[in-house]
C-alpha atoms as a PDB file:
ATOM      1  CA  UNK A   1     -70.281  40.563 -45.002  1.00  0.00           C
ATOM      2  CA  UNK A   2     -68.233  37.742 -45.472  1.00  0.00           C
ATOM      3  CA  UNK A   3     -64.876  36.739 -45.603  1.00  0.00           C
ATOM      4  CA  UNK A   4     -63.053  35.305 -48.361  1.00  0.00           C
ATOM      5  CA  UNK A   5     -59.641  33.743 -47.508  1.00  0.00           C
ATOM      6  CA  UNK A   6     -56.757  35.248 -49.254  1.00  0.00           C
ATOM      7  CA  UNK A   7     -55.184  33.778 -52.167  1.00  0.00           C
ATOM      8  CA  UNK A   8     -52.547  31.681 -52.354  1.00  0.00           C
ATOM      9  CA  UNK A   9     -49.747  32.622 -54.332  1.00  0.00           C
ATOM     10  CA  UNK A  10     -48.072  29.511 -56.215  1.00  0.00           C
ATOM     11  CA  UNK A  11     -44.979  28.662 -54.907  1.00  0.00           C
ATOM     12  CA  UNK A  12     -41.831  29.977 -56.945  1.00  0.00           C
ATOM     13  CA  UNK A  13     -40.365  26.701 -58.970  1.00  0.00           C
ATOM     14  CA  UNK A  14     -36.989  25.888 -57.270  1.00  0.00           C
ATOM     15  CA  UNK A  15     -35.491  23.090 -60.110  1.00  0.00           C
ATOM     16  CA  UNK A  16     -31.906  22.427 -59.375  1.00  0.00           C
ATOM     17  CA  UNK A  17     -29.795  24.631 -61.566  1.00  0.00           C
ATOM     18  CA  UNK A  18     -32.186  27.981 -61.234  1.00  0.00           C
ATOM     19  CA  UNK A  19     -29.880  29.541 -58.311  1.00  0.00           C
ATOM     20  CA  UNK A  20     -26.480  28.640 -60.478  1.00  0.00           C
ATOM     21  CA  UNK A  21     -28.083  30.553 -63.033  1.00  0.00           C
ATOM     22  CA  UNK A  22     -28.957  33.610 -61.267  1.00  0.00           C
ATOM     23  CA  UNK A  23     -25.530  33.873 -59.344  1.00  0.00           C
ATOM     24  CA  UNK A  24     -23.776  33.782 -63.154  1.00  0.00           C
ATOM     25  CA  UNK A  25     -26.382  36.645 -63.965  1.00  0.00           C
ATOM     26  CA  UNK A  26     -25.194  38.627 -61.211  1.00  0.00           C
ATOM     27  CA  UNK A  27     -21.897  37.515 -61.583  1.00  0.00           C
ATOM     28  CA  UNK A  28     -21.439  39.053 -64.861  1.00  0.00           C
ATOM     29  CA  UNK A  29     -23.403  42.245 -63.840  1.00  0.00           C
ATOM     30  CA  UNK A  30     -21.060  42.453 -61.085  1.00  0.00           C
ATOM     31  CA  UNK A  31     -18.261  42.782 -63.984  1.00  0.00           C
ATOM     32  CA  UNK A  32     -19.100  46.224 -64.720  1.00  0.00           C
ATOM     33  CA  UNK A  33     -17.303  47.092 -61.134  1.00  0.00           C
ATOM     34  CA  UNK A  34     -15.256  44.214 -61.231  1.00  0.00           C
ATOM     35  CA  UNK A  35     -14.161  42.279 -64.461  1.00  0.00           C
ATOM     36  CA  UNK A  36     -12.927  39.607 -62.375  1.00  0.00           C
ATOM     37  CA  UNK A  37     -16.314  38.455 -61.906  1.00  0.00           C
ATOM     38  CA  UNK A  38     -17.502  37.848 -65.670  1.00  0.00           C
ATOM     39  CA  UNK A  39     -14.521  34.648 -66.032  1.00  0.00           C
ATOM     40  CA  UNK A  40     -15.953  33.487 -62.370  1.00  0.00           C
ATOM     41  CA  UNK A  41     -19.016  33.198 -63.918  1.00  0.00           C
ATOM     42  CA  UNK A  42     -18.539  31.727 -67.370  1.00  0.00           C
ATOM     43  CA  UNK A  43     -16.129  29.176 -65.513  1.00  0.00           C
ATOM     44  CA  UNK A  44     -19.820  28.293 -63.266  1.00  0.00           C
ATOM     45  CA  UNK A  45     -22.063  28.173 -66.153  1.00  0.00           C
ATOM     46  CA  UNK A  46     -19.629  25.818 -68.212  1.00  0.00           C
ATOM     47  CA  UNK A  47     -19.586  23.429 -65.261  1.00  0.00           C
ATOM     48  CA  UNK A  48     -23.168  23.143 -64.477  1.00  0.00           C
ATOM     49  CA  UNK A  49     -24.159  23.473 -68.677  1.00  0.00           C
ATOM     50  CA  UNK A  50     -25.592  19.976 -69.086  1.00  0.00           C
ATOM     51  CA  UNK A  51     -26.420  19.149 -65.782  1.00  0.00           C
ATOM     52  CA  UNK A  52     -29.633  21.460 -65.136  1.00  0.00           C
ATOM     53  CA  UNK A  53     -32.929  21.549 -66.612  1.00  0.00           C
ATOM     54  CA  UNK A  54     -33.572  21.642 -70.252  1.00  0.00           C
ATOM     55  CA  UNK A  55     -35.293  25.303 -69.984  1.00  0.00           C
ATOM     56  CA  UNK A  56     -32.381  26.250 -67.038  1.00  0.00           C
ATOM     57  CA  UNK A  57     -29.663  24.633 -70.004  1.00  0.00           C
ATOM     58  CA  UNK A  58     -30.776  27.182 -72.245  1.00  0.00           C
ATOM     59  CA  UNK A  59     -29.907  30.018 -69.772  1.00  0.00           C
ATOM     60  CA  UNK A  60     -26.505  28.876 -69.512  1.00  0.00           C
ATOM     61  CA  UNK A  61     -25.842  28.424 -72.840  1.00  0.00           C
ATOM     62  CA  UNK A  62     -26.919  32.199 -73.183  1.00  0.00           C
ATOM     63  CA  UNK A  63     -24.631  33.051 -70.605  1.00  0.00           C
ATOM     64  CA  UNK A  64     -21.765  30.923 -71.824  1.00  0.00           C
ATOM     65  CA  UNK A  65     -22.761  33.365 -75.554  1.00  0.00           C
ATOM     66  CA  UNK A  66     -22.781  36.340 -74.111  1.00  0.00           C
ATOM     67  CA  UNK A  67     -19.088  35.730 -71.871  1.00  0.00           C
ATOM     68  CA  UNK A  68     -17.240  34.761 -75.004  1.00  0.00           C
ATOM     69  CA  UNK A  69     -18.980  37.732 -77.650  1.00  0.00           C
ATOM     70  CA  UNK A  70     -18.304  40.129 -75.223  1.00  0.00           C
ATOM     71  CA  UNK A  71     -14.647  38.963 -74.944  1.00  0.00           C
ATOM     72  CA  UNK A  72     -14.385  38.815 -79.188  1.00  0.00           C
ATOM     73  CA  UNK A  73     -16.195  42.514 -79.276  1.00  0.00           C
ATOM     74  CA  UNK A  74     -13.806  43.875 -76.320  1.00  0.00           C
ATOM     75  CA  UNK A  75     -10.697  42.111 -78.637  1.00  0.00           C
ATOM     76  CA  UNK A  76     -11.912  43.580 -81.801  1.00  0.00           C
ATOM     77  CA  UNK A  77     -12.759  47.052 -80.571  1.00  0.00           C
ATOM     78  CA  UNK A  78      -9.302  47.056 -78.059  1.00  0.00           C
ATOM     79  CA  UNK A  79      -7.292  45.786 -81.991  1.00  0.00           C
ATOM     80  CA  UNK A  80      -9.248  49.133 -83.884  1.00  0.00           C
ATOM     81  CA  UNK A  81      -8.293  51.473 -81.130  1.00  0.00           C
ATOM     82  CA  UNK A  82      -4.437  50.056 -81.397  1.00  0.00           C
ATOM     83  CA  UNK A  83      -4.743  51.069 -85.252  1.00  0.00           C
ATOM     84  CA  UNK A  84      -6.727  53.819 -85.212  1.00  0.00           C
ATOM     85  CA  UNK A  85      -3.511  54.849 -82.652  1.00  0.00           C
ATOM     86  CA  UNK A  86      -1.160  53.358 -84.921  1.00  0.00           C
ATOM     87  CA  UNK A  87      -2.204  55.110 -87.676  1.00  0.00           C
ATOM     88  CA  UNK A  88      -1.418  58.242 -85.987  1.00  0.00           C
ATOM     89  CA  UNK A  89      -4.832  59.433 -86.791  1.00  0.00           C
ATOM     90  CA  UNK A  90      -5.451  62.453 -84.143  1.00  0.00           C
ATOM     91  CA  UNK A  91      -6.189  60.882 -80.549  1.00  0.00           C
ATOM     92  CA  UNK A  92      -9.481  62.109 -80.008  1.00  0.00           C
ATOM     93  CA  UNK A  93     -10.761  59.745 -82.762  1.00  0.00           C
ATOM     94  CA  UNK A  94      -9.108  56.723 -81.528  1.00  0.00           C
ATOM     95  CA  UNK A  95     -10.558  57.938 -78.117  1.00  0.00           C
ATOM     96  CA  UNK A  96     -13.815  58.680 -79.257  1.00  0.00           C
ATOM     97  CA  UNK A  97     -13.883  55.291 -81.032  1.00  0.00           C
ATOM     98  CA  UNK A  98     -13.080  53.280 -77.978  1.00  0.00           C
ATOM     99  CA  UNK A  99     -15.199  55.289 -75.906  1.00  0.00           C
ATOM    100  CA  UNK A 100     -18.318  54.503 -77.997  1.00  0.00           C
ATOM    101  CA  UNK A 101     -17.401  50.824 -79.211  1.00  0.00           C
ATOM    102  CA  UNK A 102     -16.764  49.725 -75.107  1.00  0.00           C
ATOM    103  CA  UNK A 103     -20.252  51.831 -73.945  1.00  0.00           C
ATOM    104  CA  UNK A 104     -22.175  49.751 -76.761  1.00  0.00           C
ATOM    105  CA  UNK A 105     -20.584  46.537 -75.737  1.00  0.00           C
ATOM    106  CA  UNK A 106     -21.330  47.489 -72.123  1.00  0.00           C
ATOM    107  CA  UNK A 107     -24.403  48.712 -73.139  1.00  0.00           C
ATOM    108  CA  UNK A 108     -25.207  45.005 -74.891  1.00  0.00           C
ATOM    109  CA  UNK A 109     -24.230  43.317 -71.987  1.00  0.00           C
ATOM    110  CA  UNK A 110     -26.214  44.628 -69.379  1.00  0.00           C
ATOM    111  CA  UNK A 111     -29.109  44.135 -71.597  1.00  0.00           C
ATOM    112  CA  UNK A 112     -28.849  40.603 -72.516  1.00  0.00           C
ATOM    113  CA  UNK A 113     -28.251  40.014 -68.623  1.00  0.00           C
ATOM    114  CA  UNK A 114     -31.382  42.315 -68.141  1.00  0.00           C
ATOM    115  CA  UNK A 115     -33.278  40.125 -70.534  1.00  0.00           C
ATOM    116  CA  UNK A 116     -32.098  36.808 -68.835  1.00  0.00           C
ATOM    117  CA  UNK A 117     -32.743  37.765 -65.232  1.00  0.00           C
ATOM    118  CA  UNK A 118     -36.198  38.616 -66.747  1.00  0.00           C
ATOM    119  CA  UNK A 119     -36.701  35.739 -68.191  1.00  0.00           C
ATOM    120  CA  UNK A 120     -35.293  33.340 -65.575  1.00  0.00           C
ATOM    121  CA  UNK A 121     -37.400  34.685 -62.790  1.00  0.00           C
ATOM    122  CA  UNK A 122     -40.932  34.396 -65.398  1.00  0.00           C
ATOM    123  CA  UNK A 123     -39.468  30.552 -65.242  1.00  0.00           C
ATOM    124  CA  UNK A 124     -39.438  30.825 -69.109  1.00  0.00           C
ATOM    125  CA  UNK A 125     -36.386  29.484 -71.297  1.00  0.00           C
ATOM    126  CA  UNK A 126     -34.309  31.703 -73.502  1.00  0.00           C
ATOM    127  CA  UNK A 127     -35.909  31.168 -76.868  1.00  0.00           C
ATOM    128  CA  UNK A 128     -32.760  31.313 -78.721  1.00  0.00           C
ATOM    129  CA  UNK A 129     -29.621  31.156 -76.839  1.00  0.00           C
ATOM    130  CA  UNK A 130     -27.302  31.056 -80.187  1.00  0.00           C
ATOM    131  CA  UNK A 131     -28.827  34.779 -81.054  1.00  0.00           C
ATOM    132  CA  UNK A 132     -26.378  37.805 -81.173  1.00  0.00           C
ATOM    133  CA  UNK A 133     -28.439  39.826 -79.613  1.00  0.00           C
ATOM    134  CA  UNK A 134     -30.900  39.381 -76.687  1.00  0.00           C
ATOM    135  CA  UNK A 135     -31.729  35.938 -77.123  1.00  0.00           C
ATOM    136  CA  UNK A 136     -34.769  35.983 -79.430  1.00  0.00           C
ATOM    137  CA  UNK A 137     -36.660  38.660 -76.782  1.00  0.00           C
ATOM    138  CA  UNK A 138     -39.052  41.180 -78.220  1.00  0.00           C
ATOM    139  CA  UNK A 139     -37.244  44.171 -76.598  1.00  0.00           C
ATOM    140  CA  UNK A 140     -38.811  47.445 -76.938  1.00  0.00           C
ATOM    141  CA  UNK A 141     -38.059  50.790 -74.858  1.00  0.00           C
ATOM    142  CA  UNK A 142     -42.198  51.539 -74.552  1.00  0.00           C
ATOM    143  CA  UNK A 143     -44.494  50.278 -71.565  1.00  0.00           C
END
């Protein structure tokens, strides 16, 4: 019987830039309890965009996206619910508007964070940062 040493697991890359990017991850996830968060975090990732990693860049950028189209969605949905008020039409379709507009925007959020913190931790880039949705990821709900 003999006795093979364990393996070695490699060690977890550490460039410069990889913790800024996970605090602006959980920063922004954070903004589901608190909104203050989310600016906290953009304000991070457009200080340190430029100054990280090419691959660790593109996570930024990402992050940078998905601050500022959440904040046009929330604007556009917030400027429907005004009209669908103003337009006297009866409140529970201006309510049921805003409630389903802000639980997809939510909804989008927490899965393009999902998708980075996945990504990020893998040590791989986001393939397209400039994407509207979750950053050029194959995302699929089966195993």
């Amino acid at each position: 019987m003999s006795l093979t040493p364990p393996e070695i697991a490699e060690p977890l890359v550490k460039e410069p830039g990889r913790g800024t990017a996970l605090i602006v991850y959980g920063l922004f996830l954070g903004s589901v309890m608190a909104v203050i968060t989310a600016p906290i975090g953009v304000t991070i990732a457009h200080l340190r965009r430029g100054r990280v990693a090419g691959w660790l860049d593109s996570h930024l950028r990402f992050q940078i996206r998905t601050f500022w189209l959440g904040l046009a969605g929330g604007g556009l949905g917030l400027g429907i619910w005004q009209l669908l008020g103003w337009l006297q039409l009866p409140a529970a379709t201006s309510w049921a508007f805003g409630y389903l507009f802000f639980t997809a925007c939510l909804v989008w959020m927490v899965g393009r964070c999902g998708v980075g913190l996945h990504r990020l931790l893998a040590n791989r880039p986001i393939a397209n940062p400039a994407s509207l949705a979750f950053g050029g990821a194959a995302v699929t709900l089966a195993g």
